[in-house]
Protein backbone atom coordinates (compact mmCIF):
# COMPACT_ATOMS: atom_id res chain seq x y z
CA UNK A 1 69.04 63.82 46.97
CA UNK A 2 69.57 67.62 46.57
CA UNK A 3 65.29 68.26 46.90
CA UNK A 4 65.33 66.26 49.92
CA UNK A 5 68.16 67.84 51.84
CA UNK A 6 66.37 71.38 50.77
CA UNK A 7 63.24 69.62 52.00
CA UNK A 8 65.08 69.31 55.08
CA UNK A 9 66.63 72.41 55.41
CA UNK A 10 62.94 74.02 54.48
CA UNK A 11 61.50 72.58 57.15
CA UNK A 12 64.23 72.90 60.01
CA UNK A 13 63.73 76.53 59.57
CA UNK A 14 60.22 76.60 60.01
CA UNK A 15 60.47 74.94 63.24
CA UNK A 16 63.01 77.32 64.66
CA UNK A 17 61.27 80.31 63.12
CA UNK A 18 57.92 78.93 64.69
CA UNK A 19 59.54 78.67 68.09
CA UNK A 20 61.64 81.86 67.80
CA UNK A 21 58.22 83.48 66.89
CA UNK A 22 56.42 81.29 70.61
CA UNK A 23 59.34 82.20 72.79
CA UNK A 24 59.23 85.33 73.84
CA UNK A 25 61.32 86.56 76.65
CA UNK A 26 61.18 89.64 79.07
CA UNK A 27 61.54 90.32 82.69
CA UNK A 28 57.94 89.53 83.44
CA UNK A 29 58.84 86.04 82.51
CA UNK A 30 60.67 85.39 85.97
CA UNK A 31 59.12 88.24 87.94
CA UNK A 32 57.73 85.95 90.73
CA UNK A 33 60.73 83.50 90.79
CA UNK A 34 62.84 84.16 93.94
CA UNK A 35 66.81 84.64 94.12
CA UNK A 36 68.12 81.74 95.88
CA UNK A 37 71.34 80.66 97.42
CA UNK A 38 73.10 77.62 95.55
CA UNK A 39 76.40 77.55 97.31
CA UNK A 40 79.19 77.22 98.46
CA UNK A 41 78.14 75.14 101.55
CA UNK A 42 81.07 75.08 103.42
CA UNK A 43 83.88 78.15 102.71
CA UNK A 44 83.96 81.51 101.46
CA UNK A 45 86.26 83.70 100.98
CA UNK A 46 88.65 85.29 103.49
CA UNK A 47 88.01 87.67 106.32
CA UNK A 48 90.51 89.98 106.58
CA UNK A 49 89.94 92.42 109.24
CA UNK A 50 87.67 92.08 112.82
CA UNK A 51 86.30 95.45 115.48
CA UNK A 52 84.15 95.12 117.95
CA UNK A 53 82.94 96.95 120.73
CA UNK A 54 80.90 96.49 124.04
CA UNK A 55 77.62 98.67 124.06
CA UNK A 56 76.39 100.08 127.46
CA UNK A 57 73.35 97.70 127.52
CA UNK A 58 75.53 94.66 127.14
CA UNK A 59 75.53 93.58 123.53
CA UNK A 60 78.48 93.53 121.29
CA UNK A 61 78.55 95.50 118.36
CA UNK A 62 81.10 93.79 115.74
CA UNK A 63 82.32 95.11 112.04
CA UNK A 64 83.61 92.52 110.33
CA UNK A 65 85.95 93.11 106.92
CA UNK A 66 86.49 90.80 104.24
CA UNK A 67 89.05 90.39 101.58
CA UNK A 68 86.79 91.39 98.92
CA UNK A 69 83.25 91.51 100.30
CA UNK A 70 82.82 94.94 102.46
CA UNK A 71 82.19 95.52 105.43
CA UNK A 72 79.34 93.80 107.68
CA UNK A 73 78.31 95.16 111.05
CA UNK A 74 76.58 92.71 113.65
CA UNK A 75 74.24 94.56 116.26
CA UNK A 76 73.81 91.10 118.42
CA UNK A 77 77.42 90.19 118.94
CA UNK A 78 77.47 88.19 116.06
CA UNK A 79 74.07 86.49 115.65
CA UNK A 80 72.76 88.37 112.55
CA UNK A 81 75.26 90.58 110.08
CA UNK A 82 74.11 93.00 107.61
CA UNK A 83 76.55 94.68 104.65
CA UNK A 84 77.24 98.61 105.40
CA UNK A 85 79.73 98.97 102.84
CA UNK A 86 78.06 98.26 99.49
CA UNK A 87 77.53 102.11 98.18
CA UNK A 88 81.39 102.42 98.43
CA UNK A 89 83.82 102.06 95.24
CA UNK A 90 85.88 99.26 96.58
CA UNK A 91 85.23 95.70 98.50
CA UNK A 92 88.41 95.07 99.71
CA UNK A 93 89.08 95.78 103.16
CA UNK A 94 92.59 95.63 105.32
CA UNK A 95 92.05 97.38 108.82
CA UNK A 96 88.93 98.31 110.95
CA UNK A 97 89.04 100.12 113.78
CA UNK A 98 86.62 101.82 116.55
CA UNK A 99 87.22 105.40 118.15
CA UNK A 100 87.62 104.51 121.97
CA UNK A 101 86.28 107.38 122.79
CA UNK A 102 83.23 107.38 120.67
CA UNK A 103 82.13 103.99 119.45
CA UNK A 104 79.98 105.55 116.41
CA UNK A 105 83.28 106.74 115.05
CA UNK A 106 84.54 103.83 112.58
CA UNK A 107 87.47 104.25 110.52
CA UNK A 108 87.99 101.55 107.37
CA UNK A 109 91.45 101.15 105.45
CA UNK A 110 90.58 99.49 102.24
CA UNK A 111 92.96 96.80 100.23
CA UNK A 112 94.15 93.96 102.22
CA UNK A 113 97.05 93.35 103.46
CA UNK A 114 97.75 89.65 103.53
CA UNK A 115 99.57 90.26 100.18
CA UNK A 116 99.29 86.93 98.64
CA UNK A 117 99.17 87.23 94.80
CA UNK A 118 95.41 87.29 94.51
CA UNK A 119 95.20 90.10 97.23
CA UNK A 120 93.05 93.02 95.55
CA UNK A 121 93.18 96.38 96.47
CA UNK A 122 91.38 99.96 98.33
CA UNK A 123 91.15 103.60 97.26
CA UNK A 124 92.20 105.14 101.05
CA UNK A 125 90.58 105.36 104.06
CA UNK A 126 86.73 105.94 105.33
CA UNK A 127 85.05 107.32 108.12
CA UNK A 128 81.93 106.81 109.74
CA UNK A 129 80.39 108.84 112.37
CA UNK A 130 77.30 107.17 112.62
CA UNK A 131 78.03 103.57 114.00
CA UNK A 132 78.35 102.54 110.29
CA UNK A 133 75.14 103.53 108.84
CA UNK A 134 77.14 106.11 106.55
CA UNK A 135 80.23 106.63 105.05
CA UNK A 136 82.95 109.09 103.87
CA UNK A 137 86.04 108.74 102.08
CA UNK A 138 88.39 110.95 103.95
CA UNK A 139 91.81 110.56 102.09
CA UNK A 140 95.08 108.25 101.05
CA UNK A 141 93.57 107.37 97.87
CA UNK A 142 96.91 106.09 96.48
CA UNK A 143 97.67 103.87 99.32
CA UNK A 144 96.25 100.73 97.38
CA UNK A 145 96.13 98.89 100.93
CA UNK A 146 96.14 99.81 104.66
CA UNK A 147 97.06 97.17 107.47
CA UNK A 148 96.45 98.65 110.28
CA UNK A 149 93.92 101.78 111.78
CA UNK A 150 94.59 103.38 115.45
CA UNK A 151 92.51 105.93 116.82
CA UNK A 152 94.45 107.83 119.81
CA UNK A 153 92.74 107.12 122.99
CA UNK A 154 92.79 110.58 123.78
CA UNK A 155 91.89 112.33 121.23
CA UNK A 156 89.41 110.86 118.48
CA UNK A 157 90.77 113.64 115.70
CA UNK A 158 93.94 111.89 115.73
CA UNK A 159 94.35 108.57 114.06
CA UNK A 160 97.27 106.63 112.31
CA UNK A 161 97.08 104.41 109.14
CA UNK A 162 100.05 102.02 108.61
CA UNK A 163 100.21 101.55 104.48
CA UNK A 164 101.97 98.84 103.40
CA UNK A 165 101.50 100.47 100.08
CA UNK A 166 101.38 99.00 96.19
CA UNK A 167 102.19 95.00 96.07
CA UNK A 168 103.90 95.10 92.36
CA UNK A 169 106.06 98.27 91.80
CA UNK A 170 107.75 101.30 93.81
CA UNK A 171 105.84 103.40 95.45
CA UNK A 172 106.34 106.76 97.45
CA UNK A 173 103.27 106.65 98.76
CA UNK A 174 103.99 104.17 101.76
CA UNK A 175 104.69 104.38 104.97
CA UNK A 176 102.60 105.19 108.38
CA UNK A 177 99.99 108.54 107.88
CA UNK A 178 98.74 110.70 110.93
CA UNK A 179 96.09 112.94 111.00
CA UNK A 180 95.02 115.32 113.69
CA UNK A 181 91.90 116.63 112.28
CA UNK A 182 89.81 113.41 111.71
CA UNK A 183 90.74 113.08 108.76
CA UNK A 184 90.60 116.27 106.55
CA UNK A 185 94.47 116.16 106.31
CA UNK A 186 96.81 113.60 106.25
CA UNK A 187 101.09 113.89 106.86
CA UNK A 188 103.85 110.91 106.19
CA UNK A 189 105.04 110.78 109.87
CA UNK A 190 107.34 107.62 109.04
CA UNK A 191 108.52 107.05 105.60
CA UNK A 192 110.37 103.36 104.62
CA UNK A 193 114.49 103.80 103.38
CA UNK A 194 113.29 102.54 100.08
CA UNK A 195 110.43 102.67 97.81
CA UNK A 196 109.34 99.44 98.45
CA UNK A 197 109.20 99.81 102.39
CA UNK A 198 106.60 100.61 104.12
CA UNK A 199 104.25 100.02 107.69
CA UNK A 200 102.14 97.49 108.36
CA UNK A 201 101.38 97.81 111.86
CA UNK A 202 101.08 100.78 115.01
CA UNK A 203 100.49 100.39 118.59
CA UNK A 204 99.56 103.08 120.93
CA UNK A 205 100.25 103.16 124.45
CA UNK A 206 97.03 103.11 125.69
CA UNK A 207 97.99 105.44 129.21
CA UNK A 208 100.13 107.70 127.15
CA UNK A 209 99.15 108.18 123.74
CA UNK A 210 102.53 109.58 122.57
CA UNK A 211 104.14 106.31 123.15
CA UNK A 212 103.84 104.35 120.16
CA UNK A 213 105.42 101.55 117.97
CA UNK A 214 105.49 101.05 114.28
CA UNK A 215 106.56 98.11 112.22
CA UNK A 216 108.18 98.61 108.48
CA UNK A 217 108.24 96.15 105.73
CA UNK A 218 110.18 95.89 102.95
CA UNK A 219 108.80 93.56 100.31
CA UNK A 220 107.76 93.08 96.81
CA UNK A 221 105.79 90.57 94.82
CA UNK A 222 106.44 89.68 91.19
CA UNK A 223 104.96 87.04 88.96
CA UNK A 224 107.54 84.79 89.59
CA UNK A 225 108.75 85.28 92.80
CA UNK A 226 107.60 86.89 96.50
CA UNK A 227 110.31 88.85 98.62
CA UNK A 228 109.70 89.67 102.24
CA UNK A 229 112.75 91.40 103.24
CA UNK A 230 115.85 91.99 101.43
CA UNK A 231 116.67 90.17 98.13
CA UNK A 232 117.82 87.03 99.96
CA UNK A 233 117.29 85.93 103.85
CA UNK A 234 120.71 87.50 105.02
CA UNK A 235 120.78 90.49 102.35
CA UNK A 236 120.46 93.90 103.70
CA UNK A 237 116.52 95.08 104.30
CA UNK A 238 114.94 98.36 105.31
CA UNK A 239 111.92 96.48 106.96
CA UNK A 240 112.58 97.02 111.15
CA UNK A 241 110.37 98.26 114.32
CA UNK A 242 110.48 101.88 115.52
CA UNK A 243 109.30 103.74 118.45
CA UNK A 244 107.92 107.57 118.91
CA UNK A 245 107.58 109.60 122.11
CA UNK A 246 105.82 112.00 120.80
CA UNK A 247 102.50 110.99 119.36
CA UNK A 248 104.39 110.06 116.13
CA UNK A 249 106.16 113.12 114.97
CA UNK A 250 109.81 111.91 115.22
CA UNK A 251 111.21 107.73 115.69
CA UNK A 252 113.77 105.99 116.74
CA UNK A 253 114.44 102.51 115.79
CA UNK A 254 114.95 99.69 117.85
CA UNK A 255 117.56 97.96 117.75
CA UNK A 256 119.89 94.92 118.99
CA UNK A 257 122.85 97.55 119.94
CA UNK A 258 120.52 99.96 121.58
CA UNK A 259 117.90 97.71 122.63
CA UNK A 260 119.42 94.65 124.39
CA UNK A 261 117.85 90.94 123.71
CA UNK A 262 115.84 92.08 120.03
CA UNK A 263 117.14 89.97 117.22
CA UNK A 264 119.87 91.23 114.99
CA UNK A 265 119.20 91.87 111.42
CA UNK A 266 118.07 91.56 108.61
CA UNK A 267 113.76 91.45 108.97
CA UNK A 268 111.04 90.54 107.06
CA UNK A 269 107.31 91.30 108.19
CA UNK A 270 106.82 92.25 111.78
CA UNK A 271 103.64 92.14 114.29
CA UNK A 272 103.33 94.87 117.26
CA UNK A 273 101.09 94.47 120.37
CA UNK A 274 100.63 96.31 123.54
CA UNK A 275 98.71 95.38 126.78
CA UNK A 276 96.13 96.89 127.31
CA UNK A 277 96.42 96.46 131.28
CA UNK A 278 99.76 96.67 131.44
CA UNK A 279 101.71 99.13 128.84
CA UNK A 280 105.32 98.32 129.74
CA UNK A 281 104.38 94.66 128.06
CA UNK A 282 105.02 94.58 124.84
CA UNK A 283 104.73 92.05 122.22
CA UNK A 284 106.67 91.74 118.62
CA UNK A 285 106.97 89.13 116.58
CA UNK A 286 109.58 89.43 113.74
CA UNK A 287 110.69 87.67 110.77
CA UNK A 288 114.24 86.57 110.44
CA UNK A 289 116.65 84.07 109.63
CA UNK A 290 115.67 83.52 113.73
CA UNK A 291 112.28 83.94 113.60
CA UNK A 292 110.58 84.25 116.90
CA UNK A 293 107.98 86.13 119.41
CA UNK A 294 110.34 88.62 121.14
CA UNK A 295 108.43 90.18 124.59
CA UNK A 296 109.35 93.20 126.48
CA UNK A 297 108.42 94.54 129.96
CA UNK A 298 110.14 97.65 130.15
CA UNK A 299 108.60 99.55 127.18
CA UNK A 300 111.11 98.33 125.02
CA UNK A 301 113.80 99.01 126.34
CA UNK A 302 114.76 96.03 126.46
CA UNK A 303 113.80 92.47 124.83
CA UNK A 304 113.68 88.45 125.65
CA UNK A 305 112.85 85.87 122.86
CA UNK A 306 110.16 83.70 123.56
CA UNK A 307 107.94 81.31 121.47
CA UNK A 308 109.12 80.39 118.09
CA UNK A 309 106.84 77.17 117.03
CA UNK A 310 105.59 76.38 114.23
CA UNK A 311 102.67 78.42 114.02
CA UNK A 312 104.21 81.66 115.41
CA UNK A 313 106.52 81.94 112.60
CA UNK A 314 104.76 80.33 109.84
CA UNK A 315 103.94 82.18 106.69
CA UNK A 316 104.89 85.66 108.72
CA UNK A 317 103.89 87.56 105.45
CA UNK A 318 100.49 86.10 105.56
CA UNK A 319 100.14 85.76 109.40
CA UNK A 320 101.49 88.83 111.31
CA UNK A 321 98.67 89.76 113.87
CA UNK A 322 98.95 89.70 117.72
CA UNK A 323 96.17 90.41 119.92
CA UNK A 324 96.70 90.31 123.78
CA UNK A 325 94.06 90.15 126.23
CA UNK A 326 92.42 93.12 127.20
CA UNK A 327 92.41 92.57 131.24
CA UNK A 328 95.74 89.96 131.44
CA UNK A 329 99.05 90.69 129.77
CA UNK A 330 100.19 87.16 129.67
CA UNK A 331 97.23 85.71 127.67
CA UNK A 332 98.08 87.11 123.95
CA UNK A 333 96.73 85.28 120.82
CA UNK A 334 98.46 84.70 117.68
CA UNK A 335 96.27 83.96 114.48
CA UNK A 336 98.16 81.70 111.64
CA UNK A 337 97.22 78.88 109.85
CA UNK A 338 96.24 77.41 113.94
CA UNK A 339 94.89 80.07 115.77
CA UNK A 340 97.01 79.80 118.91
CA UNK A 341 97.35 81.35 122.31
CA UNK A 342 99.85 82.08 125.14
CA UNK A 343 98.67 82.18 129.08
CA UNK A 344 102.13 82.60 130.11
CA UNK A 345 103.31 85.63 128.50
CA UNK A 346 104.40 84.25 125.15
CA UNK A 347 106.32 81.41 126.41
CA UNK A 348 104.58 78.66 125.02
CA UNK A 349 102.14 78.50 122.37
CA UNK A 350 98.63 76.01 122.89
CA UNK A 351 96.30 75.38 119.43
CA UNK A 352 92.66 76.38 120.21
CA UNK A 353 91.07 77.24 117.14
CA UNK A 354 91.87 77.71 112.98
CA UNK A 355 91.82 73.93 111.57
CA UNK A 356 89.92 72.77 114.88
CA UNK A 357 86.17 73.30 114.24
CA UNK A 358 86.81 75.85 111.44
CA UNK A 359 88.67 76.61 107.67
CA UNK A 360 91.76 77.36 109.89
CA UNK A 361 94.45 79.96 108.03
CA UNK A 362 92.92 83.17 111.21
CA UNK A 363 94.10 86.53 110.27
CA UNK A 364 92.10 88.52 113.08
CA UNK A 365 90.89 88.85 116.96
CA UNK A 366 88.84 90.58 118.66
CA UNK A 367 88.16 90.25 122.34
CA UNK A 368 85.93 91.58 124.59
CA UNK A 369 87.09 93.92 127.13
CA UNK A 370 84.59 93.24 129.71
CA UNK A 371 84.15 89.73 129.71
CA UNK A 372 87.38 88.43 127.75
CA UNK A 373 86.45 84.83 127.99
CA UNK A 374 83.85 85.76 124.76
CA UNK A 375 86.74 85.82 121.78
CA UNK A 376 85.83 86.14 118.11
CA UNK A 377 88.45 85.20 114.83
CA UNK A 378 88.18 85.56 111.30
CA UNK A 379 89.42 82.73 108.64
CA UNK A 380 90.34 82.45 105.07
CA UNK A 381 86.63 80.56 105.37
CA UNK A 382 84.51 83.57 105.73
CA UNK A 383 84.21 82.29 109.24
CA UNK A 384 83.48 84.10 112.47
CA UNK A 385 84.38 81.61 115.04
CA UNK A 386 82.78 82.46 118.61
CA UNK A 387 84.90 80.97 120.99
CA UNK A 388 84.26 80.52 124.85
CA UNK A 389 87.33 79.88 127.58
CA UNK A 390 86.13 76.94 129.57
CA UNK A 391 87.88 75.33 132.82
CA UNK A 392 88.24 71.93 133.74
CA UNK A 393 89.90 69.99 135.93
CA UNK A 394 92.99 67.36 134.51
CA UNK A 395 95.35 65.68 137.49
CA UNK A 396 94.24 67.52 140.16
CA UNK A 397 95.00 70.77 138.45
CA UNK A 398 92.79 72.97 136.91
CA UNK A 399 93.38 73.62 133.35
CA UNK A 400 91.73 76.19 130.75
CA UNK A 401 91.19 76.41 126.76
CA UNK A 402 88.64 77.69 124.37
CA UNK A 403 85.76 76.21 122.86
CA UNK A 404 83.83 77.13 119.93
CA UNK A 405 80.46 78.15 120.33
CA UNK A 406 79.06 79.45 117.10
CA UNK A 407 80.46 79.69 113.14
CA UNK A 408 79.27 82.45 111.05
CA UNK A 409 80.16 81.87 107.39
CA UNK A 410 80.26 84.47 105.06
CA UNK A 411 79.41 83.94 101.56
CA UNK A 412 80.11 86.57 98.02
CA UNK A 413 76.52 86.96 96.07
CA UNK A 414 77.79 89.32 94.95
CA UNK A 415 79.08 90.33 98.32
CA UNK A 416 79.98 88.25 101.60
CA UNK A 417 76.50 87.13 103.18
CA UNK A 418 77.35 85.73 106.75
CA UNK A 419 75.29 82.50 108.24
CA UNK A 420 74.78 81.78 111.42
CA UNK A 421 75.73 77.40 111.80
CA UNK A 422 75.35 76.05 115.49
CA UNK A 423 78.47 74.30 116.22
């Protein structure tokens, strides 16, 4: 029994050594096989962040940023994308935004700043001077996520970055950064009341650049718990909206006492827009043990609540984006799990997009300014949804919404490849 099994055992090891000795195994092996895409069909991962601009000849230029894939830069309003971000150190991206003044100036915060617990995180901010071809890392390297970029319409040396700042532990380092040399330098122009408060979104008056709005947070995450706020929904919070009159160098906050009709305290996460058309129209939307859209039309002086369904309050620390039309004040979107809009100045609230057509959970609009029936959003999908107003006529009366048009779909091999699907 014994001479068989080392019989056995004799033999087994000639095979293997035999075929250990046949296989052999370099690169030249698989040198004419072809990478090819196995998947996922149907989602990707989430796009965080959308800019776009309209070029002189007529096509839209669009950068699109995703949670962890770069940035990707469409030269045919969204037909065919191409990464521009790969050669940098990090993948996660929070706020895009175009100089007004100079569309070839592109600033990138990196680290997003829909903080769920899987969020990752950026090294600072990045310019680009060359449409997007090139970059530079110009600073806040310890802001571990930036929500928001806005480029003075006046000036393109002066720009703002609203950091949220570090999602686990303290941190000095938040708060709402202004520099006034493109970037070479960077100051704190509005620091949170605590060290775990800081900004996640600025609006500039687009006729008078040193009118401006911030939002603070206050908020932490741990591994058993998520706080947006104070330490309960009606304990004390630093989070709150703010306003400067001169191009951010001193704020005042805004307040139910001073500022008649805005909610009373204590806030979570809030959301800032301006009209473009019409400056004295302001949007906020704030979280609360009311929460609710609250719309101004004296420069916020004063406030009036508006809209608070389902989807403008939902999930406010995952969801706090508004984008209002570029040519008409009343038409203002709200991305949230829906992707929703308002024709009548924030009143009421109509689902056109998100779960309709698409992966649903939008965290981003862009617009365009000249024709503003072409709309673009970005999903937890990887989508790009194109979306096109259309008019029809119901009773008599003529009634609008928004179709989709296109779907891009981004994909991570290793970074987000974006598909164009007719839909």
């Amino acid at each position: 029994m014994s001479k068989l099994c080392l019989t056995t055992a004799l033999f087994c090891s000639l095979i293997i050594s035999a075929r250990a000795e046949e296989t052999t195994f370099s690169s030249a092996t698989i040198s004419g096989l072809g990478a090819r895409n196995i998947g996922s069909a149907a989602m990707s991962g989430r796009i965080s962040a959308i800019a776009g601009t309209k070029e002189p000849s007529g096509k839209i230029t669009l950068f699109v940023g995703a949670a962890s894939g770069g940035v990707w830069k469409s030269d045919d309003g969204g037909t065919r994308y191409r990464p521009v971000f790969d050669e940098q150190s990090v993948q996660s991206i929070g706020a895009i935004a175009i100089d007004p003044s100079n569309s070839k100036n592109v600033w990138v915060g990196g680290g997003e700043s829909w903080t769920r617990n899987s969020v990752s995180i950026g090294d600072g901010i990045y310019k680009s001077t060359d449409g997007g071809e090139t970059w530079n890392h110009v600073g806040l390297e310890k802001s571990e996520r930036i929500a928001r970029v806005a480029v003075s319409p006046k000036n393109s040396d002066t720009v703002f970055a609203a950091v949220p700042g570090a999602l686990w532990s303290d941190s000095s380092d938040r708060g709402l950064y202004k520099t006034s040399d493109g970037g070479k330098t960077w100051k704190q122009v509005l620091k949170g009341a605590n060290l775990s408060t800081g900004c996640t979104d600025v609006a500039i008056d687009p006729t008078n650049p040193n009118a401006m709005f911030a939002c603070m947070w206050d908020f932490r995450r741990k591994g058993w718990e998520y706080r947006s706020g104070g330490e309960g929904p009606d304990k004390p919070s630093a989070s709150g909206l703010f306003r400067s009159n001169d191009g951010g160098e001193t704020w005042t906050e805004v307040t139910p006492e001073t500022n008649k009709g805005f909610p009373k305290k204590p806030y979570g996460r809030l959301a800032i827009a301006i009209a473009p058309s019409s400056a004295k129209r302001i949007y906020c939307v704030v979280e609360s043990p009311a929460s609710a859209l609250f719309v101004s039309d004296d420069g916020g002086a004063t406030w009036e609540q508006r809209d608070k369904s389902n989807w403008m309050v939902w999930r406010p620390f995952y969801f706090a984006r508004l984008v209002v039309d570029p040519k008409n004040p009343d038409r203002v979107f709200k991305p949230d799990g829906a992707l929703i809009l308002s024709e009548d100045g924030g009143k009421s609230f109509a689902v056109v997009g998100g779960f309709q057509g698409s992966h649903g959970d939008d965290h981003d609009v862009w617009i365009d300014p000249v024709n503003p029936q072409i709309v673009f959003a970005g999903d937890d999908g990887g989508d790009v949804v194109l979306l096109q107003r259309r008019e029809q006529m119901v009773e008599g009366r003529k009634s609008s919404g928004l179709t989709i048009l296109s779907r891009e779909r981004g994909r991570r091999r290793p970074v987000s490849r974006l598909r164009r699907i007719a839909g």
